[in-house]
N, C-alpha and C. Protein backbone atom coordinates (compact mmCIF):
# COMPACT_ATOMS: atom_id res chain seq x y z
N UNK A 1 12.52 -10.47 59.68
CA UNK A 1 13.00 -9.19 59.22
C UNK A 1 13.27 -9.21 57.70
N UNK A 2 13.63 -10.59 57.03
CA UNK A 2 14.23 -10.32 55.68
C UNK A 2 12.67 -10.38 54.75
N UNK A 3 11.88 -10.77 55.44
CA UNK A 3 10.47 -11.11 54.64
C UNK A 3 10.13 -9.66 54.75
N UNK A 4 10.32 -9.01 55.77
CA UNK A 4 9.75 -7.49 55.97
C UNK A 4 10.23 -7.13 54.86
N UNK A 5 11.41 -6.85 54.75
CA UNK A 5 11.95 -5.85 53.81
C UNK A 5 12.10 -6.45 52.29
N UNK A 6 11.66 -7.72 52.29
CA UNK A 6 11.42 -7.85 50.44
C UNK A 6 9.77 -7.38 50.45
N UNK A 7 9.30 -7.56 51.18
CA UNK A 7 7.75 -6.92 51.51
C UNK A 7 7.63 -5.46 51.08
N UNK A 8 8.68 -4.74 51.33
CA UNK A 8 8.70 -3.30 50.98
C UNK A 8 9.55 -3.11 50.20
N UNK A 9 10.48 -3.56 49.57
CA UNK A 9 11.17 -3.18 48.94
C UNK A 9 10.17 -3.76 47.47
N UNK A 10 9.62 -4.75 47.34
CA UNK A 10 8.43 -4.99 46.39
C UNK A 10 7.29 -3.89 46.42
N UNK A 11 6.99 -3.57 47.21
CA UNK A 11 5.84 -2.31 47.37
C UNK A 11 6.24 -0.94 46.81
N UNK A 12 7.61 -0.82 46.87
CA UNK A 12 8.34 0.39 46.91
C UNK A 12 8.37 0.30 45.15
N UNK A 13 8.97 -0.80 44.36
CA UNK A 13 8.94 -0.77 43.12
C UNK A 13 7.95 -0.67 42.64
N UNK A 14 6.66 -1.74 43.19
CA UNK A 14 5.17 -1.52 42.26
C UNK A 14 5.01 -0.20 42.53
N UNK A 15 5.10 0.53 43.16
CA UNK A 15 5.02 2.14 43.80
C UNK A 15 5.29 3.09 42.66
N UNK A 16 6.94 2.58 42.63
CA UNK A 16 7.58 3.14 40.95
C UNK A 16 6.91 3.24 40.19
N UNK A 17 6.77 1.96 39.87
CA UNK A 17 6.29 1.43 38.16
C UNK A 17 4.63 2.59 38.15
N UNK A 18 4.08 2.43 38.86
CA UNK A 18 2.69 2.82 38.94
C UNK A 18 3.13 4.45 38.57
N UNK A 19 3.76 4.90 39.43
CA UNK A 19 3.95 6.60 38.85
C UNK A 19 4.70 7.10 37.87
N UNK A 20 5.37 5.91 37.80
CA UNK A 20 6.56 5.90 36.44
C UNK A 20 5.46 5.67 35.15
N UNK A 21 4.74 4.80 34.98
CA UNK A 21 3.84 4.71 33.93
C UNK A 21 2.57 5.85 33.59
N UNK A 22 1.98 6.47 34.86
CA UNK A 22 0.99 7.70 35.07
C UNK A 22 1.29 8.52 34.85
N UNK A 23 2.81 9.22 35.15
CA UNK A 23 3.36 10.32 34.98
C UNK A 23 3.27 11.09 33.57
N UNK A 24 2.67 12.25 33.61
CA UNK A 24 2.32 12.86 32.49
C UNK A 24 4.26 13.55 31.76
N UNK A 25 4.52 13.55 30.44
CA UNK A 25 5.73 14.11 30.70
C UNK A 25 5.01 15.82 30.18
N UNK A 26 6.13 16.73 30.64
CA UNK A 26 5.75 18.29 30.35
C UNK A 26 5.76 19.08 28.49
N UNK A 27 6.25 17.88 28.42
CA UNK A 27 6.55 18.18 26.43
C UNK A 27 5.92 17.37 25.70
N UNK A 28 5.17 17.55 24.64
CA UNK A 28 5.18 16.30 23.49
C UNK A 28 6.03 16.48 22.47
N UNK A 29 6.44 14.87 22.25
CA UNK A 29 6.75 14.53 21.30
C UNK A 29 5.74 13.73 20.32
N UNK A 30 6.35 14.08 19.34
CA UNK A 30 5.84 13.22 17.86
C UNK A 30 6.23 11.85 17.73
N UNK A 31 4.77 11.84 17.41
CA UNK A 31 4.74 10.30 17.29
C UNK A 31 5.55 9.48 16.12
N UNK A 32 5.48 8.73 15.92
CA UNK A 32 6.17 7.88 14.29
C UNK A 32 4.81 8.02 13.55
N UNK A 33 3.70 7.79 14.02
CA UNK A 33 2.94 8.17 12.67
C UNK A 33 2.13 9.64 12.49
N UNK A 34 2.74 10.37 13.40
CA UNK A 34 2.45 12.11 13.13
C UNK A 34 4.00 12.26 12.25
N UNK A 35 4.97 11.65 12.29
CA UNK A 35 6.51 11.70 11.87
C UNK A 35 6.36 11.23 10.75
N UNK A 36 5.54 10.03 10.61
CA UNK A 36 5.47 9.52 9.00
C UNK A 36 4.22 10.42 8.06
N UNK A 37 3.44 10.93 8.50
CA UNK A 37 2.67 11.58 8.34
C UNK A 37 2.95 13.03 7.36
N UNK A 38 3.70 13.60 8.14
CA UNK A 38 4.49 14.88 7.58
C UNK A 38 5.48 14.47 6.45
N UNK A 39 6.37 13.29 6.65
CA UNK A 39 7.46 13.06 5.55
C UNK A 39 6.14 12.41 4.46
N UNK A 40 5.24 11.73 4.27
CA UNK A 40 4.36 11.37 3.46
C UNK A 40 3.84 12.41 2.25
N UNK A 41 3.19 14.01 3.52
CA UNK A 41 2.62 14.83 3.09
C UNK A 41 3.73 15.26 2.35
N UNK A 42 5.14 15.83 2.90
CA UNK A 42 6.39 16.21 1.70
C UNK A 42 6.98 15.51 0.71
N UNK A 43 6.87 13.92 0.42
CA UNK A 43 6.47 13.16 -0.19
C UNK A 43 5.80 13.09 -1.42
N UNK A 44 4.10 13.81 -1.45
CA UNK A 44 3.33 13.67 -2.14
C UNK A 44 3.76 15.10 -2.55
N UNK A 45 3.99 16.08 -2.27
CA UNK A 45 4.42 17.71 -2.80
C UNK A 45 5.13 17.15 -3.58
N UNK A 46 6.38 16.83 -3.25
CA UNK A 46 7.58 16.90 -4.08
C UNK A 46 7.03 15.88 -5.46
N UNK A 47 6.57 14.81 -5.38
CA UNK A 47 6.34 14.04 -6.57
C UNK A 47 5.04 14.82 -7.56
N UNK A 48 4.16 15.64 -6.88
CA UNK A 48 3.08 16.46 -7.51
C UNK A 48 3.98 17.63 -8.28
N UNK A 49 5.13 17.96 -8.00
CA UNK A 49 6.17 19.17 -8.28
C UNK A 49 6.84 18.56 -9.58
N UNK A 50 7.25 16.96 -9.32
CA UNK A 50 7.68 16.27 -10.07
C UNK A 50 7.75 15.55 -11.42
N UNK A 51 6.52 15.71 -11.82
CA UNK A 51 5.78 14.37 -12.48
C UNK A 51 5.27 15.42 -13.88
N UNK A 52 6.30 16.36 -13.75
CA UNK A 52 6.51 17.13 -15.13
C UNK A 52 7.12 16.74 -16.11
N UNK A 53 7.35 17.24 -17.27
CA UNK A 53 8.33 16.83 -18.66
C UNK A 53 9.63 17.82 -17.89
N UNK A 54 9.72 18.54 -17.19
CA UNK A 54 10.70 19.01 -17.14
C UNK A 54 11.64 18.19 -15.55
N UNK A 55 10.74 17.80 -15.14
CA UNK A 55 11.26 16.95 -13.99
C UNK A 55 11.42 15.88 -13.75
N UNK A 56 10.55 14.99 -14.35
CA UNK A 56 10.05 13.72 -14.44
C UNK A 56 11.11 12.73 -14.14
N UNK A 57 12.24 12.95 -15.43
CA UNK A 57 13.35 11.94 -15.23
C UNK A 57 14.18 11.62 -14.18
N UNK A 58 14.55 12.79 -13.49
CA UNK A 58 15.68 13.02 -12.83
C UNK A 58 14.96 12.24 -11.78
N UNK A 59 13.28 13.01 -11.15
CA UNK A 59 12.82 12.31 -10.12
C UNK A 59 12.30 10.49 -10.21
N UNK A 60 11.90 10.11 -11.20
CA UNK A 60 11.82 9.17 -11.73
C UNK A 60 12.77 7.92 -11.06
N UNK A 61 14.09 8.70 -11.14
CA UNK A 61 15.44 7.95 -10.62
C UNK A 61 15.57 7.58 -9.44
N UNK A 62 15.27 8.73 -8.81
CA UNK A 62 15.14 8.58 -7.49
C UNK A 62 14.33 7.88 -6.44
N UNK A 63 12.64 8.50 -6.97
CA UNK A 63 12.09 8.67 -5.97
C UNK A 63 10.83 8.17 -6.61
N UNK A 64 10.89 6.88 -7.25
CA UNK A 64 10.05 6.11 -7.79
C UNK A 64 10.48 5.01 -7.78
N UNK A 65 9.84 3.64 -7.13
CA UNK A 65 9.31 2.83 -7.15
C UNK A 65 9.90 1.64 -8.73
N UNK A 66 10.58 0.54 -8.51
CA UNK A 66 10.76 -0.07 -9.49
C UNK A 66 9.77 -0.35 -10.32
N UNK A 67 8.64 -0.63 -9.28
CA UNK A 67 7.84 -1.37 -9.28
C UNK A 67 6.09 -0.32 -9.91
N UNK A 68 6.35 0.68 -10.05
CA UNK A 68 5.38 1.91 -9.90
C UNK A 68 4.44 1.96 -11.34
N UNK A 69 2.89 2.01 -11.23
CA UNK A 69 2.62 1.96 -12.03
C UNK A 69 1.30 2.99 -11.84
N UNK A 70 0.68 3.56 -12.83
CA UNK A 70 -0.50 4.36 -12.41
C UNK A 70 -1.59 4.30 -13.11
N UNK A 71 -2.87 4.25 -12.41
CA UNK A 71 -4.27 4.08 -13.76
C UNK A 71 -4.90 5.55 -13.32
N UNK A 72 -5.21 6.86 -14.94
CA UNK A 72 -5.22 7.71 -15.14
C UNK A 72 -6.64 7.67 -15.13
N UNK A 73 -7.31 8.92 -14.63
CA UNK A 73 -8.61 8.94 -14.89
C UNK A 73 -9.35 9.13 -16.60
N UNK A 74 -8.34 9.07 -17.44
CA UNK A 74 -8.63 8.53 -18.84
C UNK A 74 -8.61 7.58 -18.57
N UNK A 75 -8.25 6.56 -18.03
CA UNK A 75 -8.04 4.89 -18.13
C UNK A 75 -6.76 4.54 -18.83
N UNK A 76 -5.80 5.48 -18.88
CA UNK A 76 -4.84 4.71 -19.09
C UNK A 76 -3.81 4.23 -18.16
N UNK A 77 -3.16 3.10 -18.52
CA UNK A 77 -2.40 2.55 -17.45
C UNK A 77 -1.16 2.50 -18.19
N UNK A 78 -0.35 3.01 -16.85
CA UNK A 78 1.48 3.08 -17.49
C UNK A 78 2.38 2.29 -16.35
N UNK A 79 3.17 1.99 -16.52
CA UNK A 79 4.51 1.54 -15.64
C UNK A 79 5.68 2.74 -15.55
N UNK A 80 6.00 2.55 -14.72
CA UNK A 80 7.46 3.88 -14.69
C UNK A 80 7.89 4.52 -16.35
N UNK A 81 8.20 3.21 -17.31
CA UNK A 81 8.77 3.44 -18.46
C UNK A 81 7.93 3.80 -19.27
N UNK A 82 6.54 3.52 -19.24
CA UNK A 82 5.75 3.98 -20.27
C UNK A 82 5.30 5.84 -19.56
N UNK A 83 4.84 5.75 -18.73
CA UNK A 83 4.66 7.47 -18.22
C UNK A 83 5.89 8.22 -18.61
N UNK A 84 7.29 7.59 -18.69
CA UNK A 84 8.38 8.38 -19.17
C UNK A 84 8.60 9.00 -20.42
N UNK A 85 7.85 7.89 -21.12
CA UNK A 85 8.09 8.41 -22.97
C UNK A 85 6.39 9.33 -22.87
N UNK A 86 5.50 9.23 -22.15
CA UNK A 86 4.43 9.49 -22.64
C UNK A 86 4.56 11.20 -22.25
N UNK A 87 5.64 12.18 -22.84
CA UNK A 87 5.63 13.74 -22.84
C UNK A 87 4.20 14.75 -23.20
N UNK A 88 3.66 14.26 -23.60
CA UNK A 88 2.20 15.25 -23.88
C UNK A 88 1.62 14.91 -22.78
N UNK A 89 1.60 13.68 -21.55
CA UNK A 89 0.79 13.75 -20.55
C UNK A 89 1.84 14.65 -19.50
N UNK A 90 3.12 14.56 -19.71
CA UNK A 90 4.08 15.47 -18.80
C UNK A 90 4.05 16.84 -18.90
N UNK A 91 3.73 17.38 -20.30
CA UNK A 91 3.90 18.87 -20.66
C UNK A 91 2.22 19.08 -19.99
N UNK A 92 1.02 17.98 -19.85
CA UNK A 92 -0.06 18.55 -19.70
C UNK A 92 0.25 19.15 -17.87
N UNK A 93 0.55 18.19 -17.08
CA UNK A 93 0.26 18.41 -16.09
C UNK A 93 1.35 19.68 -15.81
N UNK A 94 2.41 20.00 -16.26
CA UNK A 94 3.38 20.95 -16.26
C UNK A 94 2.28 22.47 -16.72
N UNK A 95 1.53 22.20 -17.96
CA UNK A 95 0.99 23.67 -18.01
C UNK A 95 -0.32 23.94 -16.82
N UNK A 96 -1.22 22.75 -16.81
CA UNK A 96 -2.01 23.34 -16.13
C UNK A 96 -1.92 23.59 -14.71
N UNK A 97 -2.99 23.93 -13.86
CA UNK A 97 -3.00 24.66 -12.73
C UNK A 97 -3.86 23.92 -11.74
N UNK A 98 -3.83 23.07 -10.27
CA UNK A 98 -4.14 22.47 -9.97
C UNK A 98 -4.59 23.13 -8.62
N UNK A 99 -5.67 22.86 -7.96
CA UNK A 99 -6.33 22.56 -7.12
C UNK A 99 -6.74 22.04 -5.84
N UNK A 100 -5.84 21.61 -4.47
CA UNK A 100 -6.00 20.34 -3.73
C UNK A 100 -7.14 20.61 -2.89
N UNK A 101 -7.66 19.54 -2.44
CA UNK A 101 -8.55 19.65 -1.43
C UNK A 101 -8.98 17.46 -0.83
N UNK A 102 -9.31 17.99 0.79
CA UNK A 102 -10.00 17.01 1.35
C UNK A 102 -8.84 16.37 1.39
N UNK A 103 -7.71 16.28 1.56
CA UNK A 103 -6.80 15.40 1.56
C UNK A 103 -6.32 14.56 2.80
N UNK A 104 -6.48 13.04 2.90
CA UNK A 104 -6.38 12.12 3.86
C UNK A 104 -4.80 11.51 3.47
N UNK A 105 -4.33 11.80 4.92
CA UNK A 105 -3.08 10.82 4.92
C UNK A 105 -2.95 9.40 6.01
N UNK A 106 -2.95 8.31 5.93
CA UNK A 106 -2.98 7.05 6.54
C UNK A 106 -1.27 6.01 6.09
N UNK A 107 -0.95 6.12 7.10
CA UNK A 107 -0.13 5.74 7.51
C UNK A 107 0.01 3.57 8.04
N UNK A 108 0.13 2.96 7.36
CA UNK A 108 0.52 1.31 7.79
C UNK A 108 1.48 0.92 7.91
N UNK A 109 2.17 1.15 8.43
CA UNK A 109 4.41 0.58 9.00
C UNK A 109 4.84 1.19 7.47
N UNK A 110 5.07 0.74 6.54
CA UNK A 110 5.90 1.36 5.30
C UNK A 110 4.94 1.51 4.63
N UNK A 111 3.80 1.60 4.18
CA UNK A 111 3.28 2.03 3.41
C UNK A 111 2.05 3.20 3.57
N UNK A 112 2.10 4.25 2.95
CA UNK A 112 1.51 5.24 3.04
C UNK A 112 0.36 5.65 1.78
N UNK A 113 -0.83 5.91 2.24
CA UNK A 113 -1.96 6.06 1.38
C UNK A 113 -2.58 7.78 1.42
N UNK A 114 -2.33 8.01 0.39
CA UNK A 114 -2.91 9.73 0.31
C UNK A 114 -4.03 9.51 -0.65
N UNK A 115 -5.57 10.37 0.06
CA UNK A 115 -6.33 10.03 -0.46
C UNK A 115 -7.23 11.66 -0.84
N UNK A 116 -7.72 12.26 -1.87
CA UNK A 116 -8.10 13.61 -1.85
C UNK A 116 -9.04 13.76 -3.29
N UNK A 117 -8.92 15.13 -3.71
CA UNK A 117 -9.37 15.70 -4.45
C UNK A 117 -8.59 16.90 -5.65
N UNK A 118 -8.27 16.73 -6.43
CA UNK A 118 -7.82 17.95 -7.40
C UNK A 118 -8.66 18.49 -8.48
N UNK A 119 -8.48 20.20 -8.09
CA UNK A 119 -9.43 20.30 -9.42
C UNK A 119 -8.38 21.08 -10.31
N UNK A 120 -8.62 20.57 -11.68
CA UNK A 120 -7.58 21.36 -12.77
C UNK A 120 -8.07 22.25 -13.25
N UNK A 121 -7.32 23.43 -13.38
CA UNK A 121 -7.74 24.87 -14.59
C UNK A 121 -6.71 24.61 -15.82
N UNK A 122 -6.77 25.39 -16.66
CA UNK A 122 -6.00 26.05 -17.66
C UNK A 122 -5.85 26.99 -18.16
N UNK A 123 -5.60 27.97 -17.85
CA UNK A 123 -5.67 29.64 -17.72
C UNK A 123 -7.13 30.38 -16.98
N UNK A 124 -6.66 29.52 -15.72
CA UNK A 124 -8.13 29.82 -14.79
C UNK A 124 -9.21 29.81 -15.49
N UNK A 125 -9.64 28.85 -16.10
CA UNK A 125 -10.75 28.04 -16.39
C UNK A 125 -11.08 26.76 -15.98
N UNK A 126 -12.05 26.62 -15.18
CA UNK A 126 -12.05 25.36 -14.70
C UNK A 126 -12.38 23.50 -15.83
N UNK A 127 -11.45 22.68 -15.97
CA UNK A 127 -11.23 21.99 -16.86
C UNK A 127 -11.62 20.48 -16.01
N UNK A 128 -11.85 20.30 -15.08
CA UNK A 128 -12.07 18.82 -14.25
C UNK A 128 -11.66 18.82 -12.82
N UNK A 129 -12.06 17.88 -12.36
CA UNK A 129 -12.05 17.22 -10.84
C UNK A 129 -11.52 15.78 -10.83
N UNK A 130 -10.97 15.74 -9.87
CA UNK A 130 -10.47 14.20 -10.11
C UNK A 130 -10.19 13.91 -8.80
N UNK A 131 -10.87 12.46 -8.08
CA UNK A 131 -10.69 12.04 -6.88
C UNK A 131 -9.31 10.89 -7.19
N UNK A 132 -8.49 11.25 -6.05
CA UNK A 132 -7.22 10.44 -6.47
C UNK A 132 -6.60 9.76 -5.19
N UNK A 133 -5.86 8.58 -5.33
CA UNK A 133 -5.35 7.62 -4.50
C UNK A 133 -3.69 7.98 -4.54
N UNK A 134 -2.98 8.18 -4.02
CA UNK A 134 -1.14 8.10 -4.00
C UNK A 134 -1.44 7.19 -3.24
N UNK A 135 -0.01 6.19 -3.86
CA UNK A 135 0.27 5.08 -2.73
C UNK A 135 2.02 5.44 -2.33
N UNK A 136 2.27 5.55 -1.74
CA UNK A 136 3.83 5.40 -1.06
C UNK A 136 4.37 3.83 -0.34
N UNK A 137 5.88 4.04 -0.38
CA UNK A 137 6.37 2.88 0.39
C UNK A 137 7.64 3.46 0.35
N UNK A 138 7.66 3.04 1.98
CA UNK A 138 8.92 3.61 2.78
C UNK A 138 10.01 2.87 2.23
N UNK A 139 11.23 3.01 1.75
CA UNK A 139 12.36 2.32 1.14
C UNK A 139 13.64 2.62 1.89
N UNK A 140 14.18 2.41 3.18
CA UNK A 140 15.13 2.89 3.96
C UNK A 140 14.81 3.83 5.00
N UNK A 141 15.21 5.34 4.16
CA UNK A 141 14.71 6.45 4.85
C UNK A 141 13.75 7.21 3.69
N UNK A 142 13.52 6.47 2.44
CA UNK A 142 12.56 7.35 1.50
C UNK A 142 11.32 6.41 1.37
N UNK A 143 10.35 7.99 1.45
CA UNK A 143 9.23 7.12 0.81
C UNK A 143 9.27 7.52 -0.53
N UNK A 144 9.05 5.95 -1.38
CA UNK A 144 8.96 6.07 -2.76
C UNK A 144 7.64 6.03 -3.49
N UNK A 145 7.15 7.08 -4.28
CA UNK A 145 6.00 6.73 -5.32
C UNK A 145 6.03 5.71 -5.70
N UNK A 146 4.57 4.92 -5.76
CA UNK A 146 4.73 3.30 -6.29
C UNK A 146 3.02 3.55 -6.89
N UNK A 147 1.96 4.71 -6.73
CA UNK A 147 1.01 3.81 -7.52
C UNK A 147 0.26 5.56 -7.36
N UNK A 148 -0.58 5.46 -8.77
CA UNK A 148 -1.43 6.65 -8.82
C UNK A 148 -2.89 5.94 -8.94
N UNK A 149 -3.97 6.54 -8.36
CA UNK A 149 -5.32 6.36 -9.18
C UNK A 149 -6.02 7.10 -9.23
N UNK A 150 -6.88 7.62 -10.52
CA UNK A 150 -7.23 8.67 -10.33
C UNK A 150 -8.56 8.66 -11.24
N UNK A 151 -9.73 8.95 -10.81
CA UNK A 151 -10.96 8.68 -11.53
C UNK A 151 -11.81 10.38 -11.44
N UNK A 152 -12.47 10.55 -13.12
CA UNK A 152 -13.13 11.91 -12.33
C UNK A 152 -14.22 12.22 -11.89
N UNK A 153 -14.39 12.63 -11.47
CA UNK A 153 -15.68 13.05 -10.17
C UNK A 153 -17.12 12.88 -11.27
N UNK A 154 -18.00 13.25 -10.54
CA UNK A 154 -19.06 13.15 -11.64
C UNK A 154 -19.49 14.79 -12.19
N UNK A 155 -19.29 15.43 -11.53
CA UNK A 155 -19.10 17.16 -11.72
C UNK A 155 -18.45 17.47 -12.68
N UNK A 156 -17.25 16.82 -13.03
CA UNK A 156 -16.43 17.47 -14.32
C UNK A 156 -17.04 17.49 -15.58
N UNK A 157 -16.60 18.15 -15.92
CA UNK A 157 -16.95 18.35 -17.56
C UNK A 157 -16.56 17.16 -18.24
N UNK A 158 -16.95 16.44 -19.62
CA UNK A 158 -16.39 15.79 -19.91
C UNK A 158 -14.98 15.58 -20.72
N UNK A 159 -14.12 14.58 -19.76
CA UNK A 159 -12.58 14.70 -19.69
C UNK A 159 -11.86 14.58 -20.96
N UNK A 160 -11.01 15.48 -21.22
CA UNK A 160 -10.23 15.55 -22.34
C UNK A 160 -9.28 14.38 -22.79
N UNK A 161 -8.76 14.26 -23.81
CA UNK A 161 -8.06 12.92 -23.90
C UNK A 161 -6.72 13.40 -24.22
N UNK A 162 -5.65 13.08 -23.53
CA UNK A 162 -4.31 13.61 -23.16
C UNK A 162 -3.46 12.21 -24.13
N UNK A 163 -3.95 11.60 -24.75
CA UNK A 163 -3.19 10.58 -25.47
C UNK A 163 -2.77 11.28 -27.10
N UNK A 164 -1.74 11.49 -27.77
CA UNK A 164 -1.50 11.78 -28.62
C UNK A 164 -1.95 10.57 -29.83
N UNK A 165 -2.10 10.79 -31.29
CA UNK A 165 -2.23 9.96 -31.78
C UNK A 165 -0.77 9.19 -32.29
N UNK A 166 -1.20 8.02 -32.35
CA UNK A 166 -0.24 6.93 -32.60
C UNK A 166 0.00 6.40 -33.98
């Protein structure tokens, strides 16, 4: 009798487990990387909103990367402190008028890769294209800007030089 009933009382659990695991639930939830996904995409807004002469610093503080550095589709390369003093590339992206398109978000445990297209105007004139890389990294509960790249397409016109003289 006691063999019977571990006999079924084992049958009765694999029984469980089997409908417990099949069972469809009636709601979805979001995943962690549909969850990281969205905070990524608000992420890349807010630092595209950011990365003005009129914003730059404050966000800079925050929501950048010690470590953050970016190569410009001029070819220039800055670190946090050098993009800070460099104001004629801040007032540029502040006046003109931008473009998004094709934009890929990929998600790896803390680090987040946005991958797309911008095209720039300047009083609705079209001025370039530029295929670009954001890199993110999750820091607690923030993801922080840590890397730009940005090269221009072969379509653009040829690219203006945003470096002041020295």
């Amino acid at each position: 009798m006691k063999q019977f009933l571990k006999r079924v009382l084992t049958l009765l659990i694999i029984g469980f487990l089997i409908i417990g695991c099949t069972e469809k639930t009636s709601f979805k939830e979001d995943n962690p990387s549909e969850i990281a996904t969205k905070e990524l995409d608000t992420a890349f807004k807010k630092m595209w909103k950011n990365v003005t002469l009129t914003n730059a610093a404050n966000y800079f503080e925050t929501d950048v990367s010690d470590t953050f550095f970016t190569v410009n589709a001029d070819g220039i390369i800055q670190n946090k402190e050098q993009f800070l003093v460099d104001t004629e590339r801040q007032i540029m992206l502040e006046i003109l008028d931008f473009k998004f398109f094709d934009q890929q978000i990929k998600v790896f445990s803390d680090v987040g890769i946005i991958n797309g297209r911008i095209q720039a105007f300047s009083e609705d004139i079209y001025v370039g294209e530029i295929f670009y890389t954001a890199i993110f990294v999750k820091y607690g509960d923030t993801w922080k800007y840590e890397n730009w790249q940005g090269t221009w397409t072969k379509d653009s016109p040829p690219p203006p030089s945003f470096v002041g003289e020295k």
